[in-house]
N, C-alpha and C. Protein backbone atom coordinates (compact mmCIF):
# COMPACT_ATOMS: atom_id res chain seq x y z
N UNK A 1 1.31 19.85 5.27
CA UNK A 1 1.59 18.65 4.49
C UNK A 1 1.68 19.00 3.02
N UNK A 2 2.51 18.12 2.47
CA UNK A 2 2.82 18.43 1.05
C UNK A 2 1.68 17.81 0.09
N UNK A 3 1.26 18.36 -1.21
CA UNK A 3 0.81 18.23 -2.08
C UNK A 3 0.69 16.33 -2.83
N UNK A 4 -0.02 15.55 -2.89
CA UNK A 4 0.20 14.24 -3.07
C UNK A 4 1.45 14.46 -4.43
N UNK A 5 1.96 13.56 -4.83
CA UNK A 5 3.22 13.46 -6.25
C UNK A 5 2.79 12.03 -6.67
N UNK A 6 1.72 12.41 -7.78
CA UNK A 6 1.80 10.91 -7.78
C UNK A 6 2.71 10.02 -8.95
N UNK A 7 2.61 9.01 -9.47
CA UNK A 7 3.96 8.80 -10.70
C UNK A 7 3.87 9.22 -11.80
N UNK A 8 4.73 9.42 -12.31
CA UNK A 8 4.68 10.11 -14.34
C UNK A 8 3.95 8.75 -15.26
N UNK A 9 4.11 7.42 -15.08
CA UNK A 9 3.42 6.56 -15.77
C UNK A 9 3.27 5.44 -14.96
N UNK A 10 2.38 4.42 -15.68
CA UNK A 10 2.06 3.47 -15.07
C UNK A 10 3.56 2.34 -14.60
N UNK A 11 4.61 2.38 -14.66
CA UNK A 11 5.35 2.15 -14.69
C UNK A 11 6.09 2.21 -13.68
N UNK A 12 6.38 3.46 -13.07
CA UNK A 12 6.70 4.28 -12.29
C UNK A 12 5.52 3.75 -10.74
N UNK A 13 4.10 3.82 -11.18
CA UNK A 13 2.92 3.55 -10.19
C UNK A 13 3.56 1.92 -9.66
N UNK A 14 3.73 0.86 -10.91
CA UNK A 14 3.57 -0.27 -10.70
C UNK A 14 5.22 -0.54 -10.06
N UNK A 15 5.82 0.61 -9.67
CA UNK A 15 7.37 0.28 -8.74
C UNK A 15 6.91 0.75 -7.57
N UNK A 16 6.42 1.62 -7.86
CA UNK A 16 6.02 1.95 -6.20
C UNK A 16 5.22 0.89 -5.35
N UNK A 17 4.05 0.58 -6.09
CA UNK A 17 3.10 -0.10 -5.89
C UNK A 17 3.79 -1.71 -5.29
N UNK A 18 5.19 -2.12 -5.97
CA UNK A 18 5.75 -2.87 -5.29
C UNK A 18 7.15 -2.34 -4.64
N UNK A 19 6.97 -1.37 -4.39
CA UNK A 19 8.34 -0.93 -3.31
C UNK A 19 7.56 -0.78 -1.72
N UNK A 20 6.08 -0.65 -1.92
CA UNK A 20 5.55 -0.18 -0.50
C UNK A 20 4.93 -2.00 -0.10
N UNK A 21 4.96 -2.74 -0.96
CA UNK A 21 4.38 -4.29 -0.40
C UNK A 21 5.75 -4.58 0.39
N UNK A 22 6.88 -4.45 -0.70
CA UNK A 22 8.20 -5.06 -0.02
C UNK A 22 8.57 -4.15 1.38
N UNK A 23 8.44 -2.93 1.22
CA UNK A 23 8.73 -2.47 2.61
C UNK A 23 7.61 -2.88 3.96
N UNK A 24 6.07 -3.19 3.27
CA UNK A 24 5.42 -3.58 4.08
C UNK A 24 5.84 -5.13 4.67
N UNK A 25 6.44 -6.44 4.11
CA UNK A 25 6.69 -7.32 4.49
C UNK A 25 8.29 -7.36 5.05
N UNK A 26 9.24 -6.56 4.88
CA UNK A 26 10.09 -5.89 5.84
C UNK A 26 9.83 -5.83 7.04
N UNK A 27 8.45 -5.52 7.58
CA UNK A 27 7.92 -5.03 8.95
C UNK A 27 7.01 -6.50 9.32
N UNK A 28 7.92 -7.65 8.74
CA UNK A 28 6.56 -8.53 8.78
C UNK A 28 5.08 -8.27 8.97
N UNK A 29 4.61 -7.92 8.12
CA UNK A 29 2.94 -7.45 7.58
C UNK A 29 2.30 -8.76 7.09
N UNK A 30 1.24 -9.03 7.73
CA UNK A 30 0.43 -10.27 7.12
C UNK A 30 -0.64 -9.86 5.98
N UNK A 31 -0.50 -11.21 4.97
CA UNK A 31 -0.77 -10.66 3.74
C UNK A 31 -1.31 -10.02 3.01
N UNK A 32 0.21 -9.32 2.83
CA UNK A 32 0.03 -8.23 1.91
C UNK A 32 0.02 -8.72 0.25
N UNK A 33 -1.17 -7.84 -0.57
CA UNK A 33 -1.37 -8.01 -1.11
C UNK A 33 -1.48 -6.67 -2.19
N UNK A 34 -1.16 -6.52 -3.25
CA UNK A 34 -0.98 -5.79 -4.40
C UNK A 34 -2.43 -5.86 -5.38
N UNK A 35 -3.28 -5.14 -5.81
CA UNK A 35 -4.29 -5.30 -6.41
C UNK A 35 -3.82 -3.48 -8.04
N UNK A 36 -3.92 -4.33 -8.65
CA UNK A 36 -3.44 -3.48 -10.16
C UNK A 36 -5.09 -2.44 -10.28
N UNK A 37 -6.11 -2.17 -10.14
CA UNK A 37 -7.17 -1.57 -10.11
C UNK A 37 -7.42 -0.41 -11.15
N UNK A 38 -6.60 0.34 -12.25
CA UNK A 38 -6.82 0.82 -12.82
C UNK A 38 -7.52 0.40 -14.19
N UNK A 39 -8.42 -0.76 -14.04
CA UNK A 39 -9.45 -1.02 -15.41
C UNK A 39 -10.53 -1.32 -14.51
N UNK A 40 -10.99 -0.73 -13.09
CA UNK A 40 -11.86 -0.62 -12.13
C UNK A 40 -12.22 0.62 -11.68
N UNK A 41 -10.92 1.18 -11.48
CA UNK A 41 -11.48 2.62 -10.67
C UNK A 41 -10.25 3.42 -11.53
N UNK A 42 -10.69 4.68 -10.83
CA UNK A 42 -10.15 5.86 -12.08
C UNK A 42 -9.45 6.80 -10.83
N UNK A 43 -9.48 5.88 -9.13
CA UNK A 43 -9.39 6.83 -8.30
C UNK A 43 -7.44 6.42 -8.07
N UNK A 44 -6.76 5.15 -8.44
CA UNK A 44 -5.69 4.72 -8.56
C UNK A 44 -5.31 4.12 -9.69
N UNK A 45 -4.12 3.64 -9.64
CA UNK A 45 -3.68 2.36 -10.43
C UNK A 45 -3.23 1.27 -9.80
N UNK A 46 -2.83 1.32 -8.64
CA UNK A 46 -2.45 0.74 -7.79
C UNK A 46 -3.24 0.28 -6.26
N UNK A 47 -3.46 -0.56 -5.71
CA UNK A 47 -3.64 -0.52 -4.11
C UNK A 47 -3.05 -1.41 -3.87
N UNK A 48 -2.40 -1.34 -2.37
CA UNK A 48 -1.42 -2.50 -1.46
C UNK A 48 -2.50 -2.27 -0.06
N UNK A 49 -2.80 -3.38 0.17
CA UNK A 49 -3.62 -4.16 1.38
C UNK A 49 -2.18 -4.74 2.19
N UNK A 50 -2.70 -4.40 3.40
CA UNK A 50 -1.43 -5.02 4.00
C UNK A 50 -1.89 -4.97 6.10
N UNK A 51 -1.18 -6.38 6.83
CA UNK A 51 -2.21 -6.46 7.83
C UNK A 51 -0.96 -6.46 9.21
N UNK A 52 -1.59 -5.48 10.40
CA UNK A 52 -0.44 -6.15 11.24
C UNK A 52 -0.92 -6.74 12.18
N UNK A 53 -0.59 -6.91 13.58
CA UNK A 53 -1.12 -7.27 14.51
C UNK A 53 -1.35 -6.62 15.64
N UNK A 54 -0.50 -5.23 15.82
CA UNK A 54 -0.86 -4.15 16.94
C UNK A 54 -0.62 -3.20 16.65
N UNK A 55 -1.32 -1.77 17.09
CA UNK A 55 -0.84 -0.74 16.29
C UNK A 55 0.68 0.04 16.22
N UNK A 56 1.15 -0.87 17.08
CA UNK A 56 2.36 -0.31 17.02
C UNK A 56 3.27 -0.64 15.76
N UNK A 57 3.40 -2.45 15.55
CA UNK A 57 3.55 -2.40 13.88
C UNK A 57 2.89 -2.16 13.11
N UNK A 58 1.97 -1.72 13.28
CA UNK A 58 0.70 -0.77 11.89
C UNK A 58 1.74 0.21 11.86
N UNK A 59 2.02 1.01 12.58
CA UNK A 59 2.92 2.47 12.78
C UNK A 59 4.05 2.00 12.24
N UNK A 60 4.72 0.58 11.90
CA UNK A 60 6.16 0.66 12.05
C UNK A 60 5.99 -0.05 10.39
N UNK A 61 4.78 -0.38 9.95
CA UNK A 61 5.45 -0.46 8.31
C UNK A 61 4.59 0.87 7.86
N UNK A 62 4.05 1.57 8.15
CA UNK A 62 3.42 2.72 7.74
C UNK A 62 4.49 3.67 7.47
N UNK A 63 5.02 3.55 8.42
CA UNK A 63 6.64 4.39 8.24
C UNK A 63 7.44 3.85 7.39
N UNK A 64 8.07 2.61 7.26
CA UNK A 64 8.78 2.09 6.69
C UNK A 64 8.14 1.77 4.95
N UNK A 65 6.98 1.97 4.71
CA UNK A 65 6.27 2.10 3.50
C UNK A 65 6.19 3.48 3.22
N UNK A 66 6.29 4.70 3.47
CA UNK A 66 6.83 6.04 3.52
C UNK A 66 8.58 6.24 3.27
N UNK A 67 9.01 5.63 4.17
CA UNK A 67 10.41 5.57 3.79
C UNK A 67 11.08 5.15 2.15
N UNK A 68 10.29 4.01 2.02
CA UNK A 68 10.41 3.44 0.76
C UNK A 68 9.65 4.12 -0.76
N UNK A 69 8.68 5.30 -0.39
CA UNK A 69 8.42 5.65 -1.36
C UNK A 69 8.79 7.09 -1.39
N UNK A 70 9.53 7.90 -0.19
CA UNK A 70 10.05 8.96 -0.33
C UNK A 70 11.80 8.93 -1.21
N UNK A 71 12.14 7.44 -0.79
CA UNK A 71 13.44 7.09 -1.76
C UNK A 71 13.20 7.17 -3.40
N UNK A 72 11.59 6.64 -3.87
CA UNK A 72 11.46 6.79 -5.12
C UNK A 72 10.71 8.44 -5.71
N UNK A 73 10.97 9.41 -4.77
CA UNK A 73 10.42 10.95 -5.05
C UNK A 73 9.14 11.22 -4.92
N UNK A 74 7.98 9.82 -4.15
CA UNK A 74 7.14 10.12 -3.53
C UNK A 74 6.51 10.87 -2.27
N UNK A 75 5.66 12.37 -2.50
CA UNK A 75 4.97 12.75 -1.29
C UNK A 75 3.60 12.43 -1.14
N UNK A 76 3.52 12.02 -0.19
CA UNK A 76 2.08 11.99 0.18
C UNK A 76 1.51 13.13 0.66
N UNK A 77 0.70 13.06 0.17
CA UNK A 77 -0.92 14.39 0.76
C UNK A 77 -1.37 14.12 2.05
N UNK A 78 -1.78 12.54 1.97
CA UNK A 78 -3.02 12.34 3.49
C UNK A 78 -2.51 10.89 3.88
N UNK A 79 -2.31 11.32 5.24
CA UNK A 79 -2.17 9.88 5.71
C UNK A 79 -3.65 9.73 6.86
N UNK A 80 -4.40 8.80 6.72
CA UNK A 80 -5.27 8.65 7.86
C UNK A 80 -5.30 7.66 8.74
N UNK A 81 -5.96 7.63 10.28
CA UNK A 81 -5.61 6.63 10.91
C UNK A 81 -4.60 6.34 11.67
N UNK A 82 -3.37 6.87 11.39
CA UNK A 82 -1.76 6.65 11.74
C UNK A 82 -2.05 6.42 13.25
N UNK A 83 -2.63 7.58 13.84
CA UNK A 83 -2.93 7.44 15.44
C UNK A 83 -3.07 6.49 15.69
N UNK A 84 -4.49 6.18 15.62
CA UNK A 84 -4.60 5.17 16.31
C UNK A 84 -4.65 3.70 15.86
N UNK A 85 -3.63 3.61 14.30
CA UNK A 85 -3.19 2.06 14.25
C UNK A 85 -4.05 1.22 14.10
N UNK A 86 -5.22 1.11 13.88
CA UNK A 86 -6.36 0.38 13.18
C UNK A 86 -6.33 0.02 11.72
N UNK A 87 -6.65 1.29 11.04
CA UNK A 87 -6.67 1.19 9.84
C UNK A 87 -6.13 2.31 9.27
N UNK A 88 -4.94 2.30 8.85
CA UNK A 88 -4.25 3.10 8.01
C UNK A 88 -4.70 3.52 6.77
N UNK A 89 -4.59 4.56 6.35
CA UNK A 89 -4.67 5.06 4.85
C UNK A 89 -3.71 5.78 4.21
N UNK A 90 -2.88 5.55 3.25
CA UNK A 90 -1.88 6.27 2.79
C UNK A 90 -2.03 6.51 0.99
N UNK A 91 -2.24 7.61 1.00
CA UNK A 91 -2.46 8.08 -0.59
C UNK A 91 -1.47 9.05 -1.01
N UNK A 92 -0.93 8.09 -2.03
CA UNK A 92 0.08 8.51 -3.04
C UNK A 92 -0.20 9.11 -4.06
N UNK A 93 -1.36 9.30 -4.08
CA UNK A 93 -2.57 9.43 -5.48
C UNK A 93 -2.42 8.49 -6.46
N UNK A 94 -1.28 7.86 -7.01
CA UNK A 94 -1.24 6.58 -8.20
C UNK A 94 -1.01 4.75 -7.31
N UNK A 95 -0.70 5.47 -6.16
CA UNK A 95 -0.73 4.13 -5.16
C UNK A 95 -1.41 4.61 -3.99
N UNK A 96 -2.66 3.99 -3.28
CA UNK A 96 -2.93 3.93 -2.53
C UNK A 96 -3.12 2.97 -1.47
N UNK A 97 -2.82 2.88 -0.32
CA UNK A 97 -2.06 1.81 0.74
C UNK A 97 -3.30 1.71 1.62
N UNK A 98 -3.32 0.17 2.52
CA UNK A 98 -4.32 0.31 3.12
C UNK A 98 -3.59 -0.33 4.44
N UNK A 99 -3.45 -0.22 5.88
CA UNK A 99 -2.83 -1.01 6.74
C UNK A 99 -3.75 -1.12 7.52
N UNK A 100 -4.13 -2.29 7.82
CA UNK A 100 -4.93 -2.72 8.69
C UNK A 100 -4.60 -3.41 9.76
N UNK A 101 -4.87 -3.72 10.61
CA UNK A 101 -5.36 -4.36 12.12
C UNK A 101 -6.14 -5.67 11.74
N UNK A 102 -5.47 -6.67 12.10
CA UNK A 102 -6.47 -8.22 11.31
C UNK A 102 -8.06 -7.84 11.87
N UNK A 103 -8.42 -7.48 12.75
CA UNK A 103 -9.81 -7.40 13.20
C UNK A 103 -10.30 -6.47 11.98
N UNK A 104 -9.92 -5.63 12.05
CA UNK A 104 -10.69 -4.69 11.03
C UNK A 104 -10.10 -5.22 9.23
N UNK A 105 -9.15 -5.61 9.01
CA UNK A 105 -9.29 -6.34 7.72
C UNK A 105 -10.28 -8.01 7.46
N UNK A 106 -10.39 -8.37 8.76
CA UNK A 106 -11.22 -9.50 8.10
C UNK A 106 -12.93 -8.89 8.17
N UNK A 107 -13.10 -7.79 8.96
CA UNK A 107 -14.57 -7.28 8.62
C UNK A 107 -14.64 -6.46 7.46
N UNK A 108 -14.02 -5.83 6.98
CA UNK A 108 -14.25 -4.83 5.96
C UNK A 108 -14.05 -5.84 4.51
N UNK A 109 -13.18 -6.58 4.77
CA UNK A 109 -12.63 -7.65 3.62
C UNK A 109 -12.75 -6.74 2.12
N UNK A 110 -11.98 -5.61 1.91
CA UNK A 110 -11.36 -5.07 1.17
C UNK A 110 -11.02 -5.72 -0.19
N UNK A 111 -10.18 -7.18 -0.22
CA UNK A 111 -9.96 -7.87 -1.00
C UNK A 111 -11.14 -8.06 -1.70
N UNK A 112 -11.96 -8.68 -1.16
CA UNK A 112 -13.17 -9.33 -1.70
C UNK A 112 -14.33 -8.04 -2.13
N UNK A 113 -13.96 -6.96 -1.90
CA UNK A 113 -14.49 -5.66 -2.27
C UNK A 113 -14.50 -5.00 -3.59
N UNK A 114 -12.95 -5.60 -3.62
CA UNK A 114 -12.30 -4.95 -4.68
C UNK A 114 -11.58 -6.01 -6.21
N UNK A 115 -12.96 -7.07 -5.91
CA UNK A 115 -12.97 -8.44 -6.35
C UNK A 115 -12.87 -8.31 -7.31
N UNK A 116 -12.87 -6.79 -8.52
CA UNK A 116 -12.60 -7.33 -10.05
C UNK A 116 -11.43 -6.84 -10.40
N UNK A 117 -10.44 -6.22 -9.35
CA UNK A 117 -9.43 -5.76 -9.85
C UNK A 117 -8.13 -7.15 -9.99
N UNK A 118 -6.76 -6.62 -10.87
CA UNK A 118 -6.26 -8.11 -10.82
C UNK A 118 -5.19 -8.17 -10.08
N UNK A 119 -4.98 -9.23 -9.42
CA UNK A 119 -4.39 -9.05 -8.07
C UNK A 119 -2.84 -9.72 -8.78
N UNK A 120 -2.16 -8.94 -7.96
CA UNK A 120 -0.39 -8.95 -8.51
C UNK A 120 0.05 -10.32 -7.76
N UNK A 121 0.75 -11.55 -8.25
CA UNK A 121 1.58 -12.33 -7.48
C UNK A 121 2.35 -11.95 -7.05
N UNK A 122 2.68 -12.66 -6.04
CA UNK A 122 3.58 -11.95 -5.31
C UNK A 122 5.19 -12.09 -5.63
N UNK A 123 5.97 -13.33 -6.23
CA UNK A 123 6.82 -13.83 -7.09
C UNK A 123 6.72 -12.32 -7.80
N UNK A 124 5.72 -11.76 -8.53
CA UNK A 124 6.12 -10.80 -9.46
C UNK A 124 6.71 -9.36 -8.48
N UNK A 125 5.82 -9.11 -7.10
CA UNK A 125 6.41 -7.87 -7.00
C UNK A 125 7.82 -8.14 -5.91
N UNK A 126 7.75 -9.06 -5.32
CA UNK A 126 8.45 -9.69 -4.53
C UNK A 126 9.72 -9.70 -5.23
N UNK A 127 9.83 -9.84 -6.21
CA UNK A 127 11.65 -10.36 -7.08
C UNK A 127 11.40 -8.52 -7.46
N UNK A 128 11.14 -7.72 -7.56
CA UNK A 128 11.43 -5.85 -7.53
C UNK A 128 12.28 -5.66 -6.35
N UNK A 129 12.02 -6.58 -5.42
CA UNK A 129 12.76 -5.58 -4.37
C UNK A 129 14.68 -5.55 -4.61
N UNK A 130 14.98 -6.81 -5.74
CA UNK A 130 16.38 -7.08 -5.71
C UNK A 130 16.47 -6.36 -7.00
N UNK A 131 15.49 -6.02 -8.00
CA UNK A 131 15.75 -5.11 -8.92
C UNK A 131 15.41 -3.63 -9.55
């Protein structure tokens, strides 16, 4: 596996960061959500939460959220989980992705974890995908 690439600026993070929501709701993904986290943690700038219903569409926007960030010159380092479609992990190093399985996103509740970061509308990343 290749070396993570993560973006040259925050700029760059905050396209990706909405190129992998829009490819995640492509795969109809239940809500997905964008959290901006870099005046929280120092480990991203970005995280996308995003939920399916079997692991087979866990697998099919996991891919299709890969697809969409290998178009913008993103490699990923580590993907975890992919198997077995529970809970995905995909690190971009400046975006990091989370795909979950509704069972395991309403126990871990991630969102509410990650309660001081500021969460992106979706109007905002949602209108990126036409520009």
């Amino acid at each position: 596996m290749s070396q993570s690439t993560g973006a040259k600026n925050a700029t760059s993070a905050r396209k990706a960061a909405y190129a992998a929501a829009n490819a995640a709701e492509s795969k109809k993904a239940n809500g997905t959500v964008v959290l901006d986290v870099k005046q929280v943690t120092t480990m991203a700038e970005f995280f996308v939460i995003t939920g399916g219903d079997s692991p087979a569409q866990i697998r099919a926007i996991v891919d299709a959220i890969d697809d969409a960030l290998s178009e913008l010159g993103y490699k990923h380092g580590k993907v975890e989980g992919r198997q077995d479609g529970r809970w995905v992990l995909i690190d971009f190093g400046d975006v990091i992705i989370h795909v979950l399985h509704e069972k395991e996103r309403s126990f871990y509740k991630l969102e509410q974890f990650w309660n001081h970061a500021l969460i992106v509308q979706k109007d905002e990343w949602d209108a990126d995908k036409n520009g």
